[in-house]
Protein backbone atom coordinates (compact mmCIF):
# COMPACT_ATOMS: atom_id res chain seq x y z
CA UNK A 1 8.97 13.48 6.94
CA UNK A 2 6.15 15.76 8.10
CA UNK A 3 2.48 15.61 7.85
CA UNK A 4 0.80 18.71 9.67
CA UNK A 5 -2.06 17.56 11.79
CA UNK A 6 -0.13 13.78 12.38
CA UNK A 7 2.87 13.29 14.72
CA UNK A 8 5.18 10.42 14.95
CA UNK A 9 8.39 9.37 13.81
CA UNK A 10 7.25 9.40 9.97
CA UNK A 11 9.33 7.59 6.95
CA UNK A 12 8.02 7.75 3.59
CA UNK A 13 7.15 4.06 2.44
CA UNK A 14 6.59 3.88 -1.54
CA UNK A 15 9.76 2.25 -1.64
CA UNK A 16 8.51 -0.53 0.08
CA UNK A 17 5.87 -1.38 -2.77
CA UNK A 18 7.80 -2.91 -4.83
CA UNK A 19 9.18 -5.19 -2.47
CA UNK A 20 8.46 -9.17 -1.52
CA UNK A 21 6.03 -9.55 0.80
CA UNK A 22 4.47 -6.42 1.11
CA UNK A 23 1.22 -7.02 -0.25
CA UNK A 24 0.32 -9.80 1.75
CA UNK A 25 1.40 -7.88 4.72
CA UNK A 26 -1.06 -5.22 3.94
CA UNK A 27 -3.82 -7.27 2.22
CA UNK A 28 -3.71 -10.70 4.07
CA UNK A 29 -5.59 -9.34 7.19
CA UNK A 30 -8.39 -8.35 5.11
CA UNK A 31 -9.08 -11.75 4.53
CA UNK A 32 -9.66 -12.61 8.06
CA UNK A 33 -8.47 -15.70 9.77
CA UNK A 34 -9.69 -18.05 7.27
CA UNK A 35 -12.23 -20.16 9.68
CA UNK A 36 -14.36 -22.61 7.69
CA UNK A 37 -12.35 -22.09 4.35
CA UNK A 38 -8.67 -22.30 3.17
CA UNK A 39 -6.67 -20.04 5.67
CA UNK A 40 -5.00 -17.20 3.75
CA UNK A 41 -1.71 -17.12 2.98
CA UNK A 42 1.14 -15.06 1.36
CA UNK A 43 1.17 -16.87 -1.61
CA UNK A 44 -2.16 -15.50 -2.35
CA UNK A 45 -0.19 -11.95 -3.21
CA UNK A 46 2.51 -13.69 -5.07
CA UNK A 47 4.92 -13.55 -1.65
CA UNK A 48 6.35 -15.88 0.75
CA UNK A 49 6.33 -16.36 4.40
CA UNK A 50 10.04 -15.70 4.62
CA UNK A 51 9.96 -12.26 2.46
CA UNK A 52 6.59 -11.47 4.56
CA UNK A 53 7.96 -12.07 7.71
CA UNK A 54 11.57 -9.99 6.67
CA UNK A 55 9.16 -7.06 5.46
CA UNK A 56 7.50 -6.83 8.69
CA UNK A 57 10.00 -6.19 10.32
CA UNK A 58 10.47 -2.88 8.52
CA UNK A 59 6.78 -2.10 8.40
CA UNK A 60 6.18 -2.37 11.95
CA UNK A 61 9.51 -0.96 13.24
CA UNK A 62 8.40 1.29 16.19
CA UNK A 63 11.29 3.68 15.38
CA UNK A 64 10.42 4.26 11.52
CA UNK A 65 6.39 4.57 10.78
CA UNK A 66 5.90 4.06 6.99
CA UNK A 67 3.53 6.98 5.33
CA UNK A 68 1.88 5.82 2.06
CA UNK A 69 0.69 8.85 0.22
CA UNK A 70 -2.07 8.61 -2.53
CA UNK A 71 -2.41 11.93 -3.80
CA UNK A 72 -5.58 13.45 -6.09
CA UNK A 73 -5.60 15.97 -8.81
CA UNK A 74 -9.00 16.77 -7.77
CA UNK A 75 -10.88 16.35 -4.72
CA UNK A 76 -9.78 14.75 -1.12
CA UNK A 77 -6.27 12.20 -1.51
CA UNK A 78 -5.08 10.31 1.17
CA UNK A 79 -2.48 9.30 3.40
CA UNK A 80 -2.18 5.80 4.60
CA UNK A 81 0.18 5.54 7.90
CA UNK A 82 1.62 2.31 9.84
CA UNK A 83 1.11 3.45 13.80
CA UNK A 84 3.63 1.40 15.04
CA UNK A 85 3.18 2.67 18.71
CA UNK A 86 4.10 -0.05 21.40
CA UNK A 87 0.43 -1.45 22.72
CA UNK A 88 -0.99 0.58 20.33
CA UNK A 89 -0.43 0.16 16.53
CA UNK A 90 -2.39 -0.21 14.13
CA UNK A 91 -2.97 1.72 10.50
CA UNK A 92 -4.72 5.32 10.33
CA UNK A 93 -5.79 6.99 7.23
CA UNK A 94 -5.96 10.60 6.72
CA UNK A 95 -7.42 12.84 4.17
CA UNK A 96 -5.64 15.29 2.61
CA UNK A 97 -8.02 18.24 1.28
CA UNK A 98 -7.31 20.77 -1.84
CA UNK A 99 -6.19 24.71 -0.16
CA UNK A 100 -5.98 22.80 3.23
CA UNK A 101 -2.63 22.62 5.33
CA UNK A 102 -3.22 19.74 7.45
CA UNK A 103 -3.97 16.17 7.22
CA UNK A 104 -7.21 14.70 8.58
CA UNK A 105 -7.53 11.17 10.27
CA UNK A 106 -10.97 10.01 9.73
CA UNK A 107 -10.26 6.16 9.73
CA UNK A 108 -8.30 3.83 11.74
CA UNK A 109 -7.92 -0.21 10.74
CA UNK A 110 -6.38 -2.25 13.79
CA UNK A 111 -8.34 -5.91 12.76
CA UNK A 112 -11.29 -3.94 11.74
CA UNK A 113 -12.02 -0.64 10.42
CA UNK A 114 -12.93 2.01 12.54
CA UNK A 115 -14.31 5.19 11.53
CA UNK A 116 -16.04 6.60 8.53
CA UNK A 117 -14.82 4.47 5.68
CA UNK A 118 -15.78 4.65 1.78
CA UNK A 119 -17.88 3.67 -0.90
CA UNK A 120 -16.17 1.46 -3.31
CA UNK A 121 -17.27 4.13 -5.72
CA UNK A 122 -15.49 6.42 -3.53
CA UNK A 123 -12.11 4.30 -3.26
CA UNK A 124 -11.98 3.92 -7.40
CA UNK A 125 -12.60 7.80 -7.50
CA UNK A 126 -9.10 8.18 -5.47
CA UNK A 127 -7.51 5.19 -6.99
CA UNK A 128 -7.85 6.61 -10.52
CA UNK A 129 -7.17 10.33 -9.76
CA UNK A 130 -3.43 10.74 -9.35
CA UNK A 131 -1.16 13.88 -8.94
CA UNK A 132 1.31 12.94 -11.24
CA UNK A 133 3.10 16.23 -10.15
CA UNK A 134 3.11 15.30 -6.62
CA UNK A 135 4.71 12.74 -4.17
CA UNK A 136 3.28 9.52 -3.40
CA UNK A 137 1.42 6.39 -5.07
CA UNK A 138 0.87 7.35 -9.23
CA UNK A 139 -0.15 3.75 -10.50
CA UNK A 140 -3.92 3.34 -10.24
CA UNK A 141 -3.72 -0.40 -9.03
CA UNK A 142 -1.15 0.66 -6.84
CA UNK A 143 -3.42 3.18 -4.94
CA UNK A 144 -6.64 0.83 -5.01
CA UNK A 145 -4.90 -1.38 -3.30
CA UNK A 146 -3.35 0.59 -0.53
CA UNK A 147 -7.24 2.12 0.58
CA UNK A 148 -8.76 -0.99 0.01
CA UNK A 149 -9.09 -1.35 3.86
CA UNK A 150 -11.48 1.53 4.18
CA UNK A 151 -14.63 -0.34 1.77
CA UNK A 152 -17.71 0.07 3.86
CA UNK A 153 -20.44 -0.41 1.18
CA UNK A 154 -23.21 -2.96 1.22
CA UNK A 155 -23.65 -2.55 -2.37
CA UNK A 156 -20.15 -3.41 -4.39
CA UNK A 157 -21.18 -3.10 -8.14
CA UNK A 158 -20.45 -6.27 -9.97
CA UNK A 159 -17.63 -4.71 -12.15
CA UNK A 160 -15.61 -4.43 -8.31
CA UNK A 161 -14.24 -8.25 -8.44
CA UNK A 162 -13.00 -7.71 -11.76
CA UNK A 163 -11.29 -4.42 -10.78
CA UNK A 164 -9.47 -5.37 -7.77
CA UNK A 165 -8.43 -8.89 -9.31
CA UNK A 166 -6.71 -7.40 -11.90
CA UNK A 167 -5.45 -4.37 -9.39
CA UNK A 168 -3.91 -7.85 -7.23
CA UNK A 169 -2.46 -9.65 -10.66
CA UNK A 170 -0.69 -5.91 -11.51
CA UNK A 171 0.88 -6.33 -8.10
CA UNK A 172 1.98 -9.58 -8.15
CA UNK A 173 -0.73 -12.08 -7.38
CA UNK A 174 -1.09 -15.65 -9.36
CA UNK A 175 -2.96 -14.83 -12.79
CA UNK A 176 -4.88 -17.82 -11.72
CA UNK A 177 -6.04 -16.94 -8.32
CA UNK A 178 -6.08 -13.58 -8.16
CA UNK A 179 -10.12 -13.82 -8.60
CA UNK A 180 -10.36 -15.73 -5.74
CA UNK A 181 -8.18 -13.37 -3.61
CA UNK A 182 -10.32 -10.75 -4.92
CA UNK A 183 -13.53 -12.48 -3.85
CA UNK A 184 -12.25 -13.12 -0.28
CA UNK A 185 -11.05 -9.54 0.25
CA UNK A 186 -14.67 -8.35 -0.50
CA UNK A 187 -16.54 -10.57 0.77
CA UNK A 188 -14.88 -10.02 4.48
CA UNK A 189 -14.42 -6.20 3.92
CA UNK A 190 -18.43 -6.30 3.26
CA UNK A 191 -19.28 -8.87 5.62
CA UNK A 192 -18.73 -6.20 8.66
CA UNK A 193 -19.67 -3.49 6.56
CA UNK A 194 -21.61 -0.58 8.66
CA UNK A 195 -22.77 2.03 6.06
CA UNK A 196 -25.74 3.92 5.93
CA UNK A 197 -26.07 6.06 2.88
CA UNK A 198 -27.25 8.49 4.96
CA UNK A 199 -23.72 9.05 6.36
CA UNK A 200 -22.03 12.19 5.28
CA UNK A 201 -18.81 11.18 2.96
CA UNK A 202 -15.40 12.23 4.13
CA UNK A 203 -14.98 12.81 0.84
CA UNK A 204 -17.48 15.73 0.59
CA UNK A 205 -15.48 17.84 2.96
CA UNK A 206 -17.55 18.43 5.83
């Protein structure tokens, strides 16, 4: 596939949401390395190591760099792509813009974001906004969860734990622990967070 404004060899990946071990290969990260509490595992996102480990392989296959598209009806979408470039891979994100051609990256994670990233008022806006007429990510969970990585907001509304616990269960995670998960996923995305709401958004097109 092509994305004007982004070169590599580019696959598209929604396939790959659906399958074992995905999840926790895109979400486990976020939790960081688990150092004075339980260490994170698969079975947080309803995987297991072997599935994890077999998906990997596919996600991170230097040959074939998965594109995750999360399309809006209105306003910026965004592209979520696997850099799989030997000594340098990581994950960029890119905005896509209505009556614009090309794709741009404003965000990078590689163990930490990097960038401008987004209010988490700004990643529900995107999350529940789908173009159900175009290709890519429709189911709101779905698309919370694949732009989670670019939170940087000091102030997460209460409602947020709720939200992406539910947005984890939807995908797989434990009923049980998916609260938890969702709690450790914010609390380390906002731990490092860097935002000053004087910042202009991505979002606003600038």
């Amino acid at each position: 596939m092509l994305i004007k404004g982004y070169d590599g060899p580019l696959v598209a990946g929604e396939s790959l949401l659906a399958r074992p071990g995905f999840w926790s290969n895109h979400l486990m990260p976020l939790c960081g390395d688990g150092a004075g509490a339980e260490r994170p595992a698969p079975e947080w996102f309803g995987d297991d190591g072997a599935d994890t480990d077999a998906l990997s392989e596919t996600l991170f296959d230097p040959e074939r760099w998965p594109v995750f598209r999360v399309p809006a009806a209105h306003g910026p979408g965004a592209i979520v792509v696997y850099r799989n470039l030997p000594g340098d891979n990581g994950i960029d994100y890119l905005l896509t813009h209505p009556g614009r051609s090309r794709a741009q990256q404003f965000a990078s994670w590689e163990g930490d974001l990097s960038g401008t990233g987004l209010t988490w008022l700004e990643l529900v806006r995107i999350a529940d906004n789908p173009a159900t007429a175009a290709d890519g990510a429709e189911d709101p969970d779905t698309r919370l969860l694949l732009v989670l990585p670019l939170l940087d907001d000091l102030d997460v509304p209460e409602a947020a734990t709720a939200r992406l616990s539910a947005a984890l269960a939807s995908a797989g995670a434990p009923q049980d622990t998916a609260p938890n998960t969702g709690e450790c996923l914010l609390a380390h995305l906002t731990r490092g967070s860097r935002h000053d709401p004087t910042w202009s958004s991505p979002l606003s097109g600038g």
